[in-house]
PDB file of N, CA and C in Angstrom:
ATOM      1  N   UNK A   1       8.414  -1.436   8.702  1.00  0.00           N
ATOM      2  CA  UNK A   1       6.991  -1.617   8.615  1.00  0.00           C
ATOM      3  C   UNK A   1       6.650  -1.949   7.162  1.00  0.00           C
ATOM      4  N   UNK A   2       5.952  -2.998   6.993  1.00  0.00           N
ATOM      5  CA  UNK A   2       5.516  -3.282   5.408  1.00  0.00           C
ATOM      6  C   UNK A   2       4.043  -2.788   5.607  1.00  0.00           C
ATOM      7  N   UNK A   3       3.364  -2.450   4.907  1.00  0.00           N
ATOM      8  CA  UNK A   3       2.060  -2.061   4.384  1.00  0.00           C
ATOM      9  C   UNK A   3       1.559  -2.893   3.385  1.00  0.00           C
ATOM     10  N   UNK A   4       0.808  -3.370   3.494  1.00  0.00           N
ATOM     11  CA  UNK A   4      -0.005  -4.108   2.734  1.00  0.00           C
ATOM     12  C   UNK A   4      -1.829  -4.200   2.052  1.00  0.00           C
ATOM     13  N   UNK A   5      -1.669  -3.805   1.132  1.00  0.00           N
ATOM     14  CA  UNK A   5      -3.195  -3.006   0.318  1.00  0.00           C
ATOM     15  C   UNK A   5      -3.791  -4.108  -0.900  1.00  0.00           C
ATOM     16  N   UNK A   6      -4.760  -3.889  -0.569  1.00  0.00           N
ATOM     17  CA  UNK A   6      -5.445  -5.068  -1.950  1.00  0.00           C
ATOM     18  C   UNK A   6      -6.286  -3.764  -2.533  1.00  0.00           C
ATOM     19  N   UNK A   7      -7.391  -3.043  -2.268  1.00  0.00           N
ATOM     20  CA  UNK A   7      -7.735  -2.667  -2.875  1.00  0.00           C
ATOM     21  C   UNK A   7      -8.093  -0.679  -3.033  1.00  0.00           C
ATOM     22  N   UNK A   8      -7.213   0.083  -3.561  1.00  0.00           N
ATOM     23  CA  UNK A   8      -7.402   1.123  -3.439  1.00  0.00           C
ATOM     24  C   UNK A   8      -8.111   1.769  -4.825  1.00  0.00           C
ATOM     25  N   UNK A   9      -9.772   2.260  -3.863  1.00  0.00           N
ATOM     26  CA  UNK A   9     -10.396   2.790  -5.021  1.00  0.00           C
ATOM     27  C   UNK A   9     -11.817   3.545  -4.533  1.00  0.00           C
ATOM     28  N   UNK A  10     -11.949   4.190  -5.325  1.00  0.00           N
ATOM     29  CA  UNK A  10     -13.264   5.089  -4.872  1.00  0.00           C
ATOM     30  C   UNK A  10     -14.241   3.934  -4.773  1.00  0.00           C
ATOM     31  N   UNK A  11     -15.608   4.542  -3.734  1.00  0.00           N
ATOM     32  CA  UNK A  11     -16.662   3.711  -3.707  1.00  0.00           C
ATOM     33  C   UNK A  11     -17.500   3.379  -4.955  1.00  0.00           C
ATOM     34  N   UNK A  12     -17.808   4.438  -5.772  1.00  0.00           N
ATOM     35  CA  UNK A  12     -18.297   4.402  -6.867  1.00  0.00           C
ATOM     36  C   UNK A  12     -17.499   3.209  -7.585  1.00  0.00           C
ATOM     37  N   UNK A  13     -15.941   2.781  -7.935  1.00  0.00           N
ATOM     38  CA  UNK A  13     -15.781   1.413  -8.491  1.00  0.00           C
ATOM     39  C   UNK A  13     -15.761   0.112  -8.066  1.00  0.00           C
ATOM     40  N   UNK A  14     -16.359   0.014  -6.941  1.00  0.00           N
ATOM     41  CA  UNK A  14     -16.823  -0.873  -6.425  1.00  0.00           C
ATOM     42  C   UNK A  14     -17.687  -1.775  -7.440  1.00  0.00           C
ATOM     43  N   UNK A  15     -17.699  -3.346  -7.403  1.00  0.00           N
ATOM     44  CA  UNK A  15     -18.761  -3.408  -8.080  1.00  0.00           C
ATOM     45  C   UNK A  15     -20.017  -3.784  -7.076  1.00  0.00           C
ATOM     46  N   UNK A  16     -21.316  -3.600  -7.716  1.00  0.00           N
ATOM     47  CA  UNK A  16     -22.523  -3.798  -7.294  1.00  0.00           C
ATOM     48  C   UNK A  16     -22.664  -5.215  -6.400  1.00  0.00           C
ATOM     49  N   UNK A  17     -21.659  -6.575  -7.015  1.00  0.00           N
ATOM     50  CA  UNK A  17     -22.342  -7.535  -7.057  1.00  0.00           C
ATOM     51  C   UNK A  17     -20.408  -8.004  -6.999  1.00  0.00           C
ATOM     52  N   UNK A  18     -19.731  -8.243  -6.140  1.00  0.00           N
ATOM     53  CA  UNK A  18     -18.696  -8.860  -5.667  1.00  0.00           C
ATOM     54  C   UNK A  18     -18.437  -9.556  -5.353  1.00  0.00           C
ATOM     55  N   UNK A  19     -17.777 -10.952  -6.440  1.00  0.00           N
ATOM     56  CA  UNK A  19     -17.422 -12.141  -5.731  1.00  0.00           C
ATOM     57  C   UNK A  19     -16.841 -12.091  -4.633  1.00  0.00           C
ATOM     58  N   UNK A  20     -16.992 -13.018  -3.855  1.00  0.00           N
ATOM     59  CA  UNK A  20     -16.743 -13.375  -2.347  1.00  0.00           C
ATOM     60  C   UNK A  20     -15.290 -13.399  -1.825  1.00  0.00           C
ATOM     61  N   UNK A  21     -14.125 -13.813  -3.234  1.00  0.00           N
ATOM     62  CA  UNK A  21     -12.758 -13.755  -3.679  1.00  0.00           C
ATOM     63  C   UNK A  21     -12.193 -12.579  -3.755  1.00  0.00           C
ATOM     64  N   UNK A  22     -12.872 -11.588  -4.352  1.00  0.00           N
ATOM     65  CA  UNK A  22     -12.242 -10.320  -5.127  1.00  0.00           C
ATOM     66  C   UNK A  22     -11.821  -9.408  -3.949  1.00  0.00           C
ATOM     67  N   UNK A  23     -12.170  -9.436  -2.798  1.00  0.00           N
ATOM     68  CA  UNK A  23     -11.543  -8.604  -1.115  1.00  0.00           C
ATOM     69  C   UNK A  23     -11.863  -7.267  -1.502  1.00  0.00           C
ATOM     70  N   UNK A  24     -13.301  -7.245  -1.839  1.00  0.00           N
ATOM     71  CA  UNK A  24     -13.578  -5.415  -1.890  1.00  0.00           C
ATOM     72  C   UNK A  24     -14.018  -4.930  -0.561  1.00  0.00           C
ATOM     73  N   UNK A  25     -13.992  -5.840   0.120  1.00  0.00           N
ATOM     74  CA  UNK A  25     -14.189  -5.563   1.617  1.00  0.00           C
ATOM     75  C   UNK A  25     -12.911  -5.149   2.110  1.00  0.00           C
ATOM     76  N   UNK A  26     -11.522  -5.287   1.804  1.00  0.00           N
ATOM     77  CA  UNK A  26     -10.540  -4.701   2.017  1.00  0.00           C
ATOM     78  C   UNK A  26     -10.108  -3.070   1.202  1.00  0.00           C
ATOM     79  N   UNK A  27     -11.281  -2.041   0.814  1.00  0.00           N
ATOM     80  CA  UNK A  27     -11.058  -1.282   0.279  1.00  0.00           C
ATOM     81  C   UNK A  27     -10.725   0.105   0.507  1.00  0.00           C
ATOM     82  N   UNK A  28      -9.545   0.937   0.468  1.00  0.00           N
ATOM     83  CA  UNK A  28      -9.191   2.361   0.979  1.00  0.00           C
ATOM     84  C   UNK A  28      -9.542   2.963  -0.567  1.00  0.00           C
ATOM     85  N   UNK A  29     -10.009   4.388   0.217  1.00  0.00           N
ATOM     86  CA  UNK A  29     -10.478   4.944  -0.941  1.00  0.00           C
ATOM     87  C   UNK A  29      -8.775   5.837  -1.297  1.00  0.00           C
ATOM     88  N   UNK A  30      -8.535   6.296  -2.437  1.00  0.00           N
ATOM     89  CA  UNK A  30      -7.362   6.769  -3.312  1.00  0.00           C
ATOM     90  C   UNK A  30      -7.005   8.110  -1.887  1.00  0.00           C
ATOM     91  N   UNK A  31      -7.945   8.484  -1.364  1.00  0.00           N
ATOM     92  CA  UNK A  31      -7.662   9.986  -0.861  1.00  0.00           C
ATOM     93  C   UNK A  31      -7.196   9.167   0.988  1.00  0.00           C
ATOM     94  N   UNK A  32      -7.564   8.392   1.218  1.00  0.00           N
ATOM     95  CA  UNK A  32      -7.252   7.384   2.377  1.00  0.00           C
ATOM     96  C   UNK A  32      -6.314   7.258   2.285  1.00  0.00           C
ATOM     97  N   UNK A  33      -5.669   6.416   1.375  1.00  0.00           N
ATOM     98  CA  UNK A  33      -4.137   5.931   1.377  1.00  0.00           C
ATOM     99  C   UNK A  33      -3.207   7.153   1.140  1.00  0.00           C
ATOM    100  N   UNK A  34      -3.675   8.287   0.415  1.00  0.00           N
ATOM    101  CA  UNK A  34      -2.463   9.476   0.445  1.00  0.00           C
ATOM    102  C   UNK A  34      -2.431   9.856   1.675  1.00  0.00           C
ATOM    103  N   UNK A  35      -3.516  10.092   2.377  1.00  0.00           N
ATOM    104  CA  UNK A  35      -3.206  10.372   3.908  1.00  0.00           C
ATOM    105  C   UNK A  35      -2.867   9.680   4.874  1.00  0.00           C
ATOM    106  N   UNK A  36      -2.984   8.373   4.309  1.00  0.00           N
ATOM    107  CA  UNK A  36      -1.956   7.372   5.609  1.00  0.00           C
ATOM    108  C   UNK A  36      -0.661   7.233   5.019  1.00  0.00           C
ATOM    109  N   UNK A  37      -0.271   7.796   3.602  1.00  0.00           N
ATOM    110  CA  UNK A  37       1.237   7.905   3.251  1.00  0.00           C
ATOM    111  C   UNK A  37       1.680   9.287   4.140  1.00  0.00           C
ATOM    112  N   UNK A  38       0.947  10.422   3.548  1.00  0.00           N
ATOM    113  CA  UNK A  38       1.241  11.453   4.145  1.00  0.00           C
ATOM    114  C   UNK A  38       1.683  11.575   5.846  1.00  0.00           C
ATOM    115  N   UNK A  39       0.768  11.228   6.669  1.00  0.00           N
ATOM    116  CA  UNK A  39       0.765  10.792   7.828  1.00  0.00           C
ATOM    117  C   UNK A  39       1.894  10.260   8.471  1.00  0.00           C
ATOM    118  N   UNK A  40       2.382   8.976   7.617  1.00  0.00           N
ATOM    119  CA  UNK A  40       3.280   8.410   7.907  1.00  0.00           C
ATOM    120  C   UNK A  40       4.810   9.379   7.475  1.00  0.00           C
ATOM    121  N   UNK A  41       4.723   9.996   6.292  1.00  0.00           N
ATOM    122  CA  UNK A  41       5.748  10.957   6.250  1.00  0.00           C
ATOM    123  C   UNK A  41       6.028  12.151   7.140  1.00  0.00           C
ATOM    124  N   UNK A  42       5.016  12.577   7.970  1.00  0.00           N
ATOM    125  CA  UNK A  42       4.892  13.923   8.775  1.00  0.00           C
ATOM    126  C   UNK A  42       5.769  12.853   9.994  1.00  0.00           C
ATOM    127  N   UNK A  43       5.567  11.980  10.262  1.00  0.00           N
ATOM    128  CA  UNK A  43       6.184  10.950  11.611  1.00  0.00           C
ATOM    129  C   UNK A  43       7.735  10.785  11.085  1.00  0.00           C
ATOM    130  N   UNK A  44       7.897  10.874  10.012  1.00  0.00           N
ATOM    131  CA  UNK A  44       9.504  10.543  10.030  1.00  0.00           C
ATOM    132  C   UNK A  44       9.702   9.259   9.186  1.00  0.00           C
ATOM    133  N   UNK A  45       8.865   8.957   8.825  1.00  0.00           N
ATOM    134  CA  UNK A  45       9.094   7.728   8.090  1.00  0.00           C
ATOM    135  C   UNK A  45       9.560   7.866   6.452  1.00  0.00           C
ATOM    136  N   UNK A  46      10.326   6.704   6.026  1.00  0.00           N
ATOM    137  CA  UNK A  46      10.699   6.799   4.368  1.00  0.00           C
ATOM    138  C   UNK A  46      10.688   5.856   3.609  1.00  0.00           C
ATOM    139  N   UNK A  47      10.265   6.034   2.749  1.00  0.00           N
ATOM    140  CA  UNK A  47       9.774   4.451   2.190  1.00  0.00           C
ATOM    141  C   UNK A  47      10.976   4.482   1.064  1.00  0.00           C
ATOM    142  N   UNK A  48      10.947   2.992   1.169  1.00  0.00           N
ATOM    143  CA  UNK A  48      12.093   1.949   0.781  1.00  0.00           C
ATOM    144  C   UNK A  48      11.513   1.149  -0.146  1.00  0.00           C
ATOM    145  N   UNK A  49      12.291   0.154  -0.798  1.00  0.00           N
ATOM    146  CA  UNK A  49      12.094  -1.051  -1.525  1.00  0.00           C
ATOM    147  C   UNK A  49      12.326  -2.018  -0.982  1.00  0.00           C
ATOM    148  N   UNK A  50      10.893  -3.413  -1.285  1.00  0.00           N
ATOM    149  CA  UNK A  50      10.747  -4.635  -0.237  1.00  0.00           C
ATOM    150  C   UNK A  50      12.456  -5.381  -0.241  1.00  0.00           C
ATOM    151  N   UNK A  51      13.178  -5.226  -1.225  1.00  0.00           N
ATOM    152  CA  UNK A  51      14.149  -5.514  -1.232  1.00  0.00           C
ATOM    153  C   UNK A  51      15.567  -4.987  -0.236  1.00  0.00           C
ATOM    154  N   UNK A  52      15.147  -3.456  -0.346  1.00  0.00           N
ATOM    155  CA  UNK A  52      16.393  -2.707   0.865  1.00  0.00           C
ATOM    156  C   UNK A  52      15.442  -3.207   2.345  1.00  0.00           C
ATOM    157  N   UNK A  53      14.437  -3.578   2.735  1.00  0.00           N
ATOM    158  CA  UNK A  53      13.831  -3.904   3.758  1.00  0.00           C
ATOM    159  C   UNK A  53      14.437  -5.406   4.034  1.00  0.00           C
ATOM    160  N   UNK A  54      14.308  -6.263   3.165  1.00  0.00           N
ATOM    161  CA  UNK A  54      15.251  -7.698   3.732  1.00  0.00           C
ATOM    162  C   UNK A  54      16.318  -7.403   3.520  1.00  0.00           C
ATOM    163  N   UNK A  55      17.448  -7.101   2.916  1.00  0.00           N
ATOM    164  CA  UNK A  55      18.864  -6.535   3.320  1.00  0.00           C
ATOM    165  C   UNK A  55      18.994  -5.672   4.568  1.00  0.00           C
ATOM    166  N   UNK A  56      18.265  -5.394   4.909  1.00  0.00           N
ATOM    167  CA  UNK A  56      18.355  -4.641   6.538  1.00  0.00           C
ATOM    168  C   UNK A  56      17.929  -5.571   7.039  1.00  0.00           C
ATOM    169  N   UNK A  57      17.481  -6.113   7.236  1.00  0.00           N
ATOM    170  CA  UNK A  57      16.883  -7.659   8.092  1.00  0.00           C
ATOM    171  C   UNK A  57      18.067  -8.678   8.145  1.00  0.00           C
ATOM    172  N   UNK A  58      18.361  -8.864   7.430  1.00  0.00           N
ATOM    173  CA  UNK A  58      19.486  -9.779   7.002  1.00  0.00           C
ATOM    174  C   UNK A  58      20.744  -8.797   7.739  1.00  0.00           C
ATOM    175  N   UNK A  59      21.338  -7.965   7.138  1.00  0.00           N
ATOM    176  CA  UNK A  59      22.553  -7.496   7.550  1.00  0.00           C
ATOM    177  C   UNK A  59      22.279  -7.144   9.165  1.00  0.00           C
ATOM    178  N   UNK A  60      21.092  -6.960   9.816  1.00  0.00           N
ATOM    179  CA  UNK A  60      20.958  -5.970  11.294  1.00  0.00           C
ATOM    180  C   UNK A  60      20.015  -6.944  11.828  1.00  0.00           C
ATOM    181  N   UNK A  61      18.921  -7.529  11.367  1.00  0.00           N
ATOM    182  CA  UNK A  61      19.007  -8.407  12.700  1.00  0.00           C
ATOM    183  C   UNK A  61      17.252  -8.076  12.991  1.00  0.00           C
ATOM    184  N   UNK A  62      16.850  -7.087  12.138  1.00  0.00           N
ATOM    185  CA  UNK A  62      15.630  -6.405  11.899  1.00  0.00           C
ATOM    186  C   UNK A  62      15.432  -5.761  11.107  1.00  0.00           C
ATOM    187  N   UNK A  63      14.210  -5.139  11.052  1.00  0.00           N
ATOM    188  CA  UNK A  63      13.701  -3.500  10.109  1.00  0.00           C
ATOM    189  C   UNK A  63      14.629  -2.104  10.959  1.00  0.00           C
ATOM    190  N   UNK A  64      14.476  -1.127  10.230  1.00  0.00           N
ATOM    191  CA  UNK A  64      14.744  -0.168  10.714  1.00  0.00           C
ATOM    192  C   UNK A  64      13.584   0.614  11.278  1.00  0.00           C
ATOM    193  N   UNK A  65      13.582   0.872  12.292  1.00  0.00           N
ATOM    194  CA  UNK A  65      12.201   1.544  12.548  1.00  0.00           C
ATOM    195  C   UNK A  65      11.118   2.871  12.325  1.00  0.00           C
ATOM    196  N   UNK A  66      12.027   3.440  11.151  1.00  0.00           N
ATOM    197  CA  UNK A  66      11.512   4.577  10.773  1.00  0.00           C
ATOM    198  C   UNK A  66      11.598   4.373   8.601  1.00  0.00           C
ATOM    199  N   UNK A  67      11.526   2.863   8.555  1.00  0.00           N
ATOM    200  CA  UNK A  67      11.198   2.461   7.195  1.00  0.00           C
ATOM    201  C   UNK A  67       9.906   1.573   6.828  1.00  0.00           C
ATOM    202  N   UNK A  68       9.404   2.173   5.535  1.00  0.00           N
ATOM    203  CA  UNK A  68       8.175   1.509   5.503  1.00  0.00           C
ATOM    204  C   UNK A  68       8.411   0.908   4.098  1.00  0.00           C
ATOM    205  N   UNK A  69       7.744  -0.026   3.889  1.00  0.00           N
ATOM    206  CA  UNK A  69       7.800  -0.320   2.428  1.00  0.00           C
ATOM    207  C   UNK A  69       6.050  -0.240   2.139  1.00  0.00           C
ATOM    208  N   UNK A  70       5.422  -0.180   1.016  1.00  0.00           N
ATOM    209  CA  UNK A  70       4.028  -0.191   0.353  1.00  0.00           C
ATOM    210  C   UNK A  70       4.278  -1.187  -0.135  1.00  0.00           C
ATOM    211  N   UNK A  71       3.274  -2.111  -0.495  1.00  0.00           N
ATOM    212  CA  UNK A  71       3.402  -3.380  -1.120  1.00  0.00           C
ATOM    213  C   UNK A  71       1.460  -3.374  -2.021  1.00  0.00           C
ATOM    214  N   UNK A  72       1.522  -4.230  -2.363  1.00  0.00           N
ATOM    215  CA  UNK A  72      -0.304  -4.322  -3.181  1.00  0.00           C
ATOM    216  C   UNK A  72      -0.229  -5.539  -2.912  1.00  0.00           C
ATOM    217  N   UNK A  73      -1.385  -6.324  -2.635  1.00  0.00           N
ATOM    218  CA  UNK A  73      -1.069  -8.121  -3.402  1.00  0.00           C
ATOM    219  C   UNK A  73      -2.167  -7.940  -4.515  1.00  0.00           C
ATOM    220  N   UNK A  74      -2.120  -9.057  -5.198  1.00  0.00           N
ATOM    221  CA  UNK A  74      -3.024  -9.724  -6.018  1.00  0.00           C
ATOM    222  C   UNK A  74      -2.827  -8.816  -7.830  1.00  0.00           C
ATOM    223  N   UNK A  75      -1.939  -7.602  -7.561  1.00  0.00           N
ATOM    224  CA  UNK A  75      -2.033  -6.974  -8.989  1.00  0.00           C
ATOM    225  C   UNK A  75      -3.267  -6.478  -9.228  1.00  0.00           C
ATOM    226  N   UNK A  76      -3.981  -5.569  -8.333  1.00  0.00           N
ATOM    227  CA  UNK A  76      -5.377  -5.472  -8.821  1.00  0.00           C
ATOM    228  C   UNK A  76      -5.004  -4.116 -10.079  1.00  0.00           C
ATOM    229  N   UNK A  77      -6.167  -4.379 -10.786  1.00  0.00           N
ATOM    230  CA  UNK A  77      -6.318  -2.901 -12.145  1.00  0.00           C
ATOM    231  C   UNK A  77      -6.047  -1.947 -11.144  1.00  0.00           C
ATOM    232  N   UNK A  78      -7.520  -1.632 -10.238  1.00  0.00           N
ATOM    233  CA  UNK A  78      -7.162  -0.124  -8.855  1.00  0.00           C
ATOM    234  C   UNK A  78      -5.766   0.506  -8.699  1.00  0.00           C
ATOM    235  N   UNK A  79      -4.429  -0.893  -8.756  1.00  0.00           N
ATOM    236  CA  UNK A  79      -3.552  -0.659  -7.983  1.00  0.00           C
ATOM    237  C   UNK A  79      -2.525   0.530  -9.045  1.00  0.00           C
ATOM    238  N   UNK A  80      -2.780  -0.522 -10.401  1.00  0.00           N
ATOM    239  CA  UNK A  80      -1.840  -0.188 -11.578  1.00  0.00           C
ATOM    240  C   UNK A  80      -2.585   1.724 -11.681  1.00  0.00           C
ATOM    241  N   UNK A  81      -3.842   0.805 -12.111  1.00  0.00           N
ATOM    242  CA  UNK A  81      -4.445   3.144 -12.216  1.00  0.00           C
ATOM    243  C   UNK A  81      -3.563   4.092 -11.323  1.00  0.00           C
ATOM    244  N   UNK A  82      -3.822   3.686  -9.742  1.00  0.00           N
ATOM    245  CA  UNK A  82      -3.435   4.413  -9.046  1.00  0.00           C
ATOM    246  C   UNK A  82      -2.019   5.036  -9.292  1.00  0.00           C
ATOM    247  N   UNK A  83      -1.224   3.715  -9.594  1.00  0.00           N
ATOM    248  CA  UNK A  83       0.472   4.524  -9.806  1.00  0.00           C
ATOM    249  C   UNK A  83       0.499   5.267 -10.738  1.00  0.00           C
ATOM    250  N   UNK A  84      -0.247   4.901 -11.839  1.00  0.00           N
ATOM    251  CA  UNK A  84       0.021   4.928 -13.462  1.00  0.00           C
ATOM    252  C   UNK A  84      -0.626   6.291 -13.232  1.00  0.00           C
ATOM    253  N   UNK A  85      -1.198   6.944 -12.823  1.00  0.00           N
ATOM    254  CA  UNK A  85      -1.993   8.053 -12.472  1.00  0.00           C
ATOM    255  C   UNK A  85      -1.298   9.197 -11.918  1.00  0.00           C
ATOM    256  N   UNK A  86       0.305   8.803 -10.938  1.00  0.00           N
ATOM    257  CA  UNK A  86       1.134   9.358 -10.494  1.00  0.00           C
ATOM    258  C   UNK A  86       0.175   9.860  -8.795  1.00  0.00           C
ATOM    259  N   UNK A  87      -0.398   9.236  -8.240  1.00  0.00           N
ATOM    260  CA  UNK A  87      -1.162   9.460  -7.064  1.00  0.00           C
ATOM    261  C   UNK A  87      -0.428   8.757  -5.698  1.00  0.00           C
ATOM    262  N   UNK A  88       0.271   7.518  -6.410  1.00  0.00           N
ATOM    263  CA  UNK A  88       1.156   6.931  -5.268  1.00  0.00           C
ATOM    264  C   UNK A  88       2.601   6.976  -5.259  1.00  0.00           C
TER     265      UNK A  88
END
């Protein structure tokens, strides 16, 4: 399973006035995404690197079904805070 997040951040950093580009309409708040990590860890799941995820693809033929990878696109600031913060 890959996961895929553009924007994780409280409502308050939202901005007021959001270009149409910036996908703040795609937004989990910081306490959202620990509980859909969490969640996903209580199920059995273990997260991997996007890299050990295509070497299992490649060597087997698929994913493994109890691996997830987290991914961000776009490099948002939200994303860097969040790690850099030790929250993800």
């Amino acid at each position: 399973m890959i996961l895929l997040y553009h924007h994780v951040a409280p409502l308050e950093a939202r901005p007021s006035d959001p270009g149409p580009d910036e996908g703040w309409g795609f937004t989990l708040s910081p306490q959202g995404f620990e509980r859909q990590l969490q969640t996903l860890r209580r199920r059995g799941y273990c997260f991997i690197a996007s890299a050990e995820m295509v070497d299992c693809i490649h060597k087997h033929g698929g994913e493994d079904t109890q691996s997830a990878v987290v991914a961000f696109d776009d490099g948002r600031v939200d994303n860097h805070l969040l790690c850099k913060n030790g929250r993800a």
